[in-house]
Protein backbone atom coordinates (compact mmCIF):
# COMPACT_ATOMS: atom_id res chain seq x y z
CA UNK A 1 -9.53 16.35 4.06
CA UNK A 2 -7.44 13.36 6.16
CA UNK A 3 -3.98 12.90 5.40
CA UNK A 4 -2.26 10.01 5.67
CA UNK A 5 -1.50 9.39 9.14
CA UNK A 6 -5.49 9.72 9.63
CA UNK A 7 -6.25 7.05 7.68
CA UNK A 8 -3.58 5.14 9.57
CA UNK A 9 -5.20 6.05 12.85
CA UNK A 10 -8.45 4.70 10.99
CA UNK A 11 -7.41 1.35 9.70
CA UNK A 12 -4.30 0.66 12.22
CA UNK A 13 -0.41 0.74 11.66
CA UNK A 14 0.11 -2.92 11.57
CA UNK A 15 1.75 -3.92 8.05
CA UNK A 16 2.71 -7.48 6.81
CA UNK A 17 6.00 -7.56 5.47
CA UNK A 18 8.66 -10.15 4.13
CA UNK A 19 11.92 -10.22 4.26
CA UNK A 20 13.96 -10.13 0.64
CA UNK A 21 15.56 -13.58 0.54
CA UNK A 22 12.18 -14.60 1.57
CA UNK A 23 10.73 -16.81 -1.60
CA UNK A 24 7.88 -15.34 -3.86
CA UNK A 25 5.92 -18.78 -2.81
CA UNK A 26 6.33 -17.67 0.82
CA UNK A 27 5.38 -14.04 -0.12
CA UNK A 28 2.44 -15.28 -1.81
CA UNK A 29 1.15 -17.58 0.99
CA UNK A 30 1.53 -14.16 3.42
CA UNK A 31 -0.31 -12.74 0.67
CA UNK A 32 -3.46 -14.93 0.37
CA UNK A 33 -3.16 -15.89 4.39
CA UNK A 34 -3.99 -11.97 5.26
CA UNK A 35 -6.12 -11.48 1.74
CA UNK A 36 -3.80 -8.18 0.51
CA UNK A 37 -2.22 -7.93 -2.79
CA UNK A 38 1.24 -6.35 -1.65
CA UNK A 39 4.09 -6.65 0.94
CA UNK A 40 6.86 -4.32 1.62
CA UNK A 41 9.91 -5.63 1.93
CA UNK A 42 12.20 -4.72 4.45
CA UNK A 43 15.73 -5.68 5.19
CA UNK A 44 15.51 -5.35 9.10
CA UNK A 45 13.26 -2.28 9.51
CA UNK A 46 14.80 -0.64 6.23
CA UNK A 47 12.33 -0.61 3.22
CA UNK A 48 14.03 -2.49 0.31
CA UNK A 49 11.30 -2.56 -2.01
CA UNK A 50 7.57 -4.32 -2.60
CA UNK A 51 6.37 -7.11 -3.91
CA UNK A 52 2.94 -7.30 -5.15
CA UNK A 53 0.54 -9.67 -7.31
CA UNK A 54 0.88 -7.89 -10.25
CA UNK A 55 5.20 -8.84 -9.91
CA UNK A 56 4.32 -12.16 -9.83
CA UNK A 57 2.06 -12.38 -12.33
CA UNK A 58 4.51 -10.19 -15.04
CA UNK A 59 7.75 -11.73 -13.59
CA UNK A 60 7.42 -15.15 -12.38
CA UNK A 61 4.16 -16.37 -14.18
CA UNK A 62 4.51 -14.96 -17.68
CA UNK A 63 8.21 -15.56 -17.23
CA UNK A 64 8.47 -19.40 -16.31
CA UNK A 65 9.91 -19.21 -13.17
CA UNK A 66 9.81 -21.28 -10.11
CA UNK A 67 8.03 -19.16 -7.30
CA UNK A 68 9.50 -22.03 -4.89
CA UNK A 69 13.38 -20.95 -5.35
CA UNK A 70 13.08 -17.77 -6.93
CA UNK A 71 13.90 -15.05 -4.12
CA UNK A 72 11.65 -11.91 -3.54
CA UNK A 73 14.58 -9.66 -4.21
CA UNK A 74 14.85 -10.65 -7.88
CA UNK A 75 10.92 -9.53 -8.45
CA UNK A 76 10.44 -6.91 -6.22
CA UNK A 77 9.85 -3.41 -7.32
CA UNK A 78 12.99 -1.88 -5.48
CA UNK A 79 12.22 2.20 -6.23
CA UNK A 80 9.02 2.71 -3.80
CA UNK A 81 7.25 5.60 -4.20
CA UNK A 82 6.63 6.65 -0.57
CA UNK A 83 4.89 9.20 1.37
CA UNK A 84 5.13 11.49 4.60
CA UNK A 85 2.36 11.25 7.36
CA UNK A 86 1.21 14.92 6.55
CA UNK A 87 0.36 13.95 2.76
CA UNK A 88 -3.35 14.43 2.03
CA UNK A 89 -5.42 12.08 0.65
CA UNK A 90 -5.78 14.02 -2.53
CA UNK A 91 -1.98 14.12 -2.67
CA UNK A 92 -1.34 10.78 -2.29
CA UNK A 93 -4.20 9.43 -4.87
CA UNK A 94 -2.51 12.18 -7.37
CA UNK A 95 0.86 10.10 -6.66
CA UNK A 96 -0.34 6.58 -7.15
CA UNK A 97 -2.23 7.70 -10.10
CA UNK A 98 1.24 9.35 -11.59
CA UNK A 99 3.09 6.02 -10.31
CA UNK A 100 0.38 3.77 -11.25
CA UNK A 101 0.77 2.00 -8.25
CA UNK A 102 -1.92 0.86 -5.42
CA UNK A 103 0.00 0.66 -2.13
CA UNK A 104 2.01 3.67 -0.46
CA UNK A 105 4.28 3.08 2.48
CA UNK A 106 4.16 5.80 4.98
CA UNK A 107 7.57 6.93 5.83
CA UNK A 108 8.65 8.84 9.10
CA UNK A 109 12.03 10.27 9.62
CA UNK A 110 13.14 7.13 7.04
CA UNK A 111 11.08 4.39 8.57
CA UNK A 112 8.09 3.21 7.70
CA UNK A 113 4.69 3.22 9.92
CA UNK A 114 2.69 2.20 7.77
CA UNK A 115 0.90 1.29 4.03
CA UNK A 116 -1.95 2.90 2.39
CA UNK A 117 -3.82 1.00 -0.33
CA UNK A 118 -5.85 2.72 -3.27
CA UNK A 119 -8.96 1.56 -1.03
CA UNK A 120 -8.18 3.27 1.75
CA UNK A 121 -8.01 6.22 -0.46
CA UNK A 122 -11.33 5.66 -1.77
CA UNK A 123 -13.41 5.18 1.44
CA UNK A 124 -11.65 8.29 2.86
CA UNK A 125 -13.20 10.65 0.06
CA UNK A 126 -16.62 7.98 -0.23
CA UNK A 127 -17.01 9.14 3.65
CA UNK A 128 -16.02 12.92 3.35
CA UNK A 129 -18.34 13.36 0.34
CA UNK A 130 -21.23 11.82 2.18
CA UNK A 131 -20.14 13.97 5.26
CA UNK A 132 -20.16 17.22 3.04
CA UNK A 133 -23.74 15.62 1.41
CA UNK A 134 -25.27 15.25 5.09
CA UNK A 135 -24.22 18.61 5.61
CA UNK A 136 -26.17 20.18 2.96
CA UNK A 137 -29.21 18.36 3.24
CA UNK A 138 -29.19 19.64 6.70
CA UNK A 139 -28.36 23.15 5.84
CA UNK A 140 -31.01 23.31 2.93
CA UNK A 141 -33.73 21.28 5.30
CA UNK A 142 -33.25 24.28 8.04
């Protein structure tokens, strides 16, 4: 099974990000400009926390504020769960299942390379059970 630095390798190690003084409006345009639900946030090249859809909904929408001067930093989910390259994908599905969360960061030596979103997760064991499927039709066909 791939860990998480293959799926990296698979889908690239380029991450959108935001800064945390940023404003939620500005987060959200990132958002909907590059069509994903989450950005880290990162003070320099430090991860500070995350911001995602469901934070604005529950904190800015439900809550009456103003998306336009309220500052990332106020929303943001600042205790990331996070995970190492080496993680499996089994590992890291068990994790944002126990977190109930949809995007991991990939952390090296305290930096991070790069994010890994519940659908990544999903294709990865979609293609390994259709690899392990092709596999047995060919044993059982020989």
């Amino acid at each position: 099974m791939k860990n998480a630095l293959d799926l990296l390798k698979d889908k690239g190690t380029h991450v959108y990000s935001i800064e945390p003084d940023a404003t939620v409006l500005e987060a959200l345009h990132l958002m909907a400009e590059h069509e994903i639900g989450a950005l880290p946030v990162l003070d320099g090249e430090r991860l500070v926390g995350i911001i995602t859809e469901r934070d604005y909904a529950r904190k800015v929408v439900l809550l009456e504020r103003n998306s336009r001067t309220t500052p990332v930093s106020e929303i943001m989910m600042k205790r990331v769960a996070c995970v190492e390259p080496t993680r499996s994908v089994e590992e890291c599905m068990a994790l944002m299942t126990d977190k109930r969360v949809r995007h991991l960061p990939v952390m090296r030596e305290g930096r991070m390379i790069g994010l890994v979103s519940i659908g990544d997760l999903v294709k990865a064991i979609i293609d390994e059970q259709q690899f392990i499927i092709s596999q047995l039709e060919l044993y059982i066909a020989s």
